[in-house]
C-alpha atoms as a PDB file:
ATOM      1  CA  UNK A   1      33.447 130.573 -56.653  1.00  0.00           C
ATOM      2  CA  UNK A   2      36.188 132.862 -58.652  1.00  0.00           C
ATOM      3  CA  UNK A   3      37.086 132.165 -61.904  1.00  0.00           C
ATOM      4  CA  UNK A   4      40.721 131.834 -61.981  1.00  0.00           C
ATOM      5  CA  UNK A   5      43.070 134.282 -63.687  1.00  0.00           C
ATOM      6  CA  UNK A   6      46.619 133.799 -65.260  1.00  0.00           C
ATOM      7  CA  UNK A   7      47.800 135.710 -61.946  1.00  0.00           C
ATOM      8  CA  UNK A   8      45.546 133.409 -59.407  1.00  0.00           C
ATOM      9  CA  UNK A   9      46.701 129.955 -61.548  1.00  0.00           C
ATOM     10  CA  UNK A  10      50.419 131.057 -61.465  1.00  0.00           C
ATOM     11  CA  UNK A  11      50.255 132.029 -57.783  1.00  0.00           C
ATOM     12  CA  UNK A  12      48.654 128.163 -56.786  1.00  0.00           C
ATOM     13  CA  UNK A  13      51.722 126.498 -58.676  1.00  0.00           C
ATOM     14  CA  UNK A  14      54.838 125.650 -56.834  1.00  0.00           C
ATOM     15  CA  UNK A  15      58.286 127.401 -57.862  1.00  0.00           C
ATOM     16  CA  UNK A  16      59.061 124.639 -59.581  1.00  0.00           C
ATOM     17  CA  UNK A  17      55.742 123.751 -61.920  1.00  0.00           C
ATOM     18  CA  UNK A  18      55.668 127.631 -62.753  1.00  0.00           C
ATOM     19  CA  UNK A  19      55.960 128.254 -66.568  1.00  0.00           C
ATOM     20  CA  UNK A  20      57.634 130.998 -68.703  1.00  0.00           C
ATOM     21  CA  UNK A  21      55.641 132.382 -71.847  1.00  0.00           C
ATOM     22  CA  UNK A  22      52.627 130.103 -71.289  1.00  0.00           C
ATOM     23  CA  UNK A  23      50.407 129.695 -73.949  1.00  0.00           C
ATOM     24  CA  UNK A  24      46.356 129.724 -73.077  1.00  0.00           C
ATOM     25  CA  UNK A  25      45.348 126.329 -73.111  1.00  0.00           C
ATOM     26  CA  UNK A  26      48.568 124.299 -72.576  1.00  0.00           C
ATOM     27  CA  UNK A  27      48.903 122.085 -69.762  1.00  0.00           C
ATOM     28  CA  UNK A  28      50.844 123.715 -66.570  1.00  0.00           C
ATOM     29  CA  UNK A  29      54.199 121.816 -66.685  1.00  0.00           C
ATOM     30  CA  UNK A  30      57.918 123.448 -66.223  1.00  0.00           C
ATOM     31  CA  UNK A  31      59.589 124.676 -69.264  1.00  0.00           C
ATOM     32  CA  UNK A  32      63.100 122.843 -69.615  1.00  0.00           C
ATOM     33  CA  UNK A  33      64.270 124.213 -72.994  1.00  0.00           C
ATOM     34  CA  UNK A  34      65.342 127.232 -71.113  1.00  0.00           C
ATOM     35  CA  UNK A  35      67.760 125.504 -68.508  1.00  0.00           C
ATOM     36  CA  UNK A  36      69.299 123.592 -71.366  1.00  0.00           C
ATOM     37  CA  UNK A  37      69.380 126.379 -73.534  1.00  0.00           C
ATOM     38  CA  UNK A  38      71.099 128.689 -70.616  1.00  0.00           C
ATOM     39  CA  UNK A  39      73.219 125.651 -69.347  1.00  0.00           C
ATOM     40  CA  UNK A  40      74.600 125.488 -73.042  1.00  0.00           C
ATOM     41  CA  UNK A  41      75.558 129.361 -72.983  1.00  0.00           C
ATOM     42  CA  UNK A  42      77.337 128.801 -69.827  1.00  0.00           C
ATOM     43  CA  UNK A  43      79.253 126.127 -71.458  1.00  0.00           C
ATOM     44  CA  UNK A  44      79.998 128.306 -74.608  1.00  0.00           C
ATOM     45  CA  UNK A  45      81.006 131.035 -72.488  1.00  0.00           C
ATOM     46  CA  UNK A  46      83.460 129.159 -70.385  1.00  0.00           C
ATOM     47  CA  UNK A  47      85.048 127.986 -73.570  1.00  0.00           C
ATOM     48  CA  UNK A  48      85.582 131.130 -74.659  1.00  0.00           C
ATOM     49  CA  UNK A  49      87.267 132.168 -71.538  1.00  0.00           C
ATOM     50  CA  UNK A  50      89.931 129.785 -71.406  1.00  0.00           C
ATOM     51  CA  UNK A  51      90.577 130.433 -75.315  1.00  0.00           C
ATOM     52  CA  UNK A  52      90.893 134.148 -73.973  1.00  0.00           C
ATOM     53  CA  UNK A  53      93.187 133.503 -71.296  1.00  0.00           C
ATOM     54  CA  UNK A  54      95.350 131.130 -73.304  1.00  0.00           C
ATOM     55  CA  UNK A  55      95.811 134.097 -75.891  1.00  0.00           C
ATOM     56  CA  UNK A  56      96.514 136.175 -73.492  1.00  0.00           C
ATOM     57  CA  UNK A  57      99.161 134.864 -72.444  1.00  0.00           C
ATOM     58  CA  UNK A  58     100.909 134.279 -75.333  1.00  0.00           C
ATOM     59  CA  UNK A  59      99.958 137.906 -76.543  1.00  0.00           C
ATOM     60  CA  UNK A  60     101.752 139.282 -73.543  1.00  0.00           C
ATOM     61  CA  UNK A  61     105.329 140.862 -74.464  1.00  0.00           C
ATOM     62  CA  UNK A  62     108.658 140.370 -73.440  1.00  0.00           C
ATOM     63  CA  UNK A  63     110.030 141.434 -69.915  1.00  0.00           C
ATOM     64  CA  UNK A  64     111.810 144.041 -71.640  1.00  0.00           C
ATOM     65  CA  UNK A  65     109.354 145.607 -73.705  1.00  0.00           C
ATOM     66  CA  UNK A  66     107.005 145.613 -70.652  1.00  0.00           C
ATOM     67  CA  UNK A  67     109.889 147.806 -68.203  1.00  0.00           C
ATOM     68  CA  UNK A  68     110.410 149.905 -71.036  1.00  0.00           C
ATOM     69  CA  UNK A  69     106.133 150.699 -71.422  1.00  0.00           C
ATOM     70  CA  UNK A  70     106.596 151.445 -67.492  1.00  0.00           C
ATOM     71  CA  UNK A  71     109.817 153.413 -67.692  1.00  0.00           C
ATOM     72  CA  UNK A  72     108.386 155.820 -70.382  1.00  0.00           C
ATOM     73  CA  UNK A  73     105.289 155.987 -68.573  1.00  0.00           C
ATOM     74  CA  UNK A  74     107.255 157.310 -65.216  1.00  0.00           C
ATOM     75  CA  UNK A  75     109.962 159.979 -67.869  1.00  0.00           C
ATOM     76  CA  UNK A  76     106.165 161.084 -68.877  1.00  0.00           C
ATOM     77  CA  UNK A  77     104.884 161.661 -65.791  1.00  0.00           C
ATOM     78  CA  UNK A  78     107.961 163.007 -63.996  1.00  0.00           C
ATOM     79  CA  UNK A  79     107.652 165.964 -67.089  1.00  0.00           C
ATOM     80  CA  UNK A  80     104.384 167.110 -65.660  1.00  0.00           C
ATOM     81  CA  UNK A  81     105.523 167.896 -62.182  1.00  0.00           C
ATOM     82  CA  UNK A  82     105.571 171.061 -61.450  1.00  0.00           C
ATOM     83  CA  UNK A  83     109.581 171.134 -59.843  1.00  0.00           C
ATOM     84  CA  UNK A  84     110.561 174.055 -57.516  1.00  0.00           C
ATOM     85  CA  UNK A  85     113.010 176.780 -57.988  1.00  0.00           C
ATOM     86  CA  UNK A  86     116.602 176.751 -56.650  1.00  0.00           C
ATOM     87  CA  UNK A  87     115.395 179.523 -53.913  1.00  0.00           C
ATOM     88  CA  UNK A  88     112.525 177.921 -52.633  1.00  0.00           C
ATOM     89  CA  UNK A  89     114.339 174.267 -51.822  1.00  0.00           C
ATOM     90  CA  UNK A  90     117.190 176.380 -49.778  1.00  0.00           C
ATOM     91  CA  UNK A  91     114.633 178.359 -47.908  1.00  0.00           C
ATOM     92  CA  UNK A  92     112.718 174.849 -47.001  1.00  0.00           C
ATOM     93  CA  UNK A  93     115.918 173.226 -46.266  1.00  0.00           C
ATOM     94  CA  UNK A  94     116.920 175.902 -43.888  1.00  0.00           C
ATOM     95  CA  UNK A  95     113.233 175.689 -42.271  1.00  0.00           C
ATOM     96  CA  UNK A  96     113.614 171.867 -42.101  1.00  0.00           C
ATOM     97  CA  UNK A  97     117.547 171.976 -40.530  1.00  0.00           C
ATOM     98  CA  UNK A  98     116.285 174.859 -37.790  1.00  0.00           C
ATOM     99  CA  UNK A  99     113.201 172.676 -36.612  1.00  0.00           C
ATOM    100  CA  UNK A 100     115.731 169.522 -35.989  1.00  0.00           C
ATOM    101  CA  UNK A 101     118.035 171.630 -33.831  1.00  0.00           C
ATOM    102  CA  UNK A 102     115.207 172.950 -32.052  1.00  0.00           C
ATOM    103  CA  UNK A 103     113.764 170.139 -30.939  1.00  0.00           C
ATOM    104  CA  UNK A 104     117.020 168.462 -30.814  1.00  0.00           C
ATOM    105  CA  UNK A 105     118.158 171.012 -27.826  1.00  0.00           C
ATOM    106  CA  UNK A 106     114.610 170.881 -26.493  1.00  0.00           C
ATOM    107  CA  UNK A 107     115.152 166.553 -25.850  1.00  0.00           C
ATOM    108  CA  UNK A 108     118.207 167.264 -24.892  1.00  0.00           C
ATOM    109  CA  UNK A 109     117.205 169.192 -21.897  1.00  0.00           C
ATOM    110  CA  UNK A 110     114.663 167.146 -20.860  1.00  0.00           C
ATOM    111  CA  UNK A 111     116.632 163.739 -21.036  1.00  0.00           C
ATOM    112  CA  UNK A 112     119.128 165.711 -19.046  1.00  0.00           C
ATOM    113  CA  UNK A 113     116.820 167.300 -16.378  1.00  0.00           C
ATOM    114  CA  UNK A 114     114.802 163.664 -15.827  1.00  0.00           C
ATOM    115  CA  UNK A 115     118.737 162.050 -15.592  1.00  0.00           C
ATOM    116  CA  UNK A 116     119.898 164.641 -12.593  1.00  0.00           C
ATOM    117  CA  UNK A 117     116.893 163.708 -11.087  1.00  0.00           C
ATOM    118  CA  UNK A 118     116.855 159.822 -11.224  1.00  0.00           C
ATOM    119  CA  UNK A 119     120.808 159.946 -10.022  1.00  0.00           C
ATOM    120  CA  UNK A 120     119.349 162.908  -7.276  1.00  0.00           C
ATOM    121  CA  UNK A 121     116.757 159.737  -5.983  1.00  0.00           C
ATOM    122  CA  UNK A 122     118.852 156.819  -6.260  1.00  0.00           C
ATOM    123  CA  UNK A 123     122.693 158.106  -5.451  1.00  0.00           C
ATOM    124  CA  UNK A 124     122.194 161.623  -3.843  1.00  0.00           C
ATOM    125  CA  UNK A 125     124.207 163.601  -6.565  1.00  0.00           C
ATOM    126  CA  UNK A 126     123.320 164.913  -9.583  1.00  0.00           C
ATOM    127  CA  UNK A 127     124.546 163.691 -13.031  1.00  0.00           C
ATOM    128  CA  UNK A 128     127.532 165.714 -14.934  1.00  0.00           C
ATOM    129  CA  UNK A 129     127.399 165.593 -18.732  1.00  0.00           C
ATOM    130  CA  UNK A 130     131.432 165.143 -18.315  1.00  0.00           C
END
């Protein structure tokens, strides 16, 4: 027969007979000071979670002090942006303004084309723009 080891002896016990930190020559029962003892440090740390949150709120300031936090944070941030010069907005501008009129008289001549047509099919004529 083999002689049992620590590893063969903790292998044959169920999950719930297996012991923590067993000491050569002890009977194989479950430890329970360590469910008590973590089931106590759950309780502590729940209690100091709701003392937490009840300080926190009553730590928290005023409406107004909190806007004015924000505002200065956006007057900060709005000073790092790198702003573009007088020249380079009217040259964009003028891009922007020639693309709209572009496509502007592009639709325009397609609504108009696919309206003759539809008044071509269903009357016979073709549509005026007066």
């Amino acid at each position: 027969m083999a002689k049992k080891t620590p590893e063969n002896d903790s292998k044959s016990l169920s999950s719930e007979g297996k012991m923590r930190g067993r000491v050569p020559g002890e009977l194989d029962k479950p430890v329970a000071y360590e469910e008590t003892n973590a089931s106590q440090q759950n309780a502590a740390q729940d209690k100091q979670v709701k003392k937490t949150a009840k300080a926190s709120k009553s730590d928290k300031p005023n409406i107004f002090k909190r806007m004015w936090k924000g505002l200065k944070g956006v007057i900060s941030e709005l000073k790092k942006v790198t702003w573009p010069k007088g020249k380079d907005v009217v040259k964009s501008t003028a891009v922007v303004l020639v693309v709209v009129v572009v496509f502007f008289v592009v639709l325009f001549g397609i609504d108009y084309v696919l309206s003759g047509l539809s008044h071509l099919v269903v009357d016979g004529t073709w549509t005026s723009i007066v």
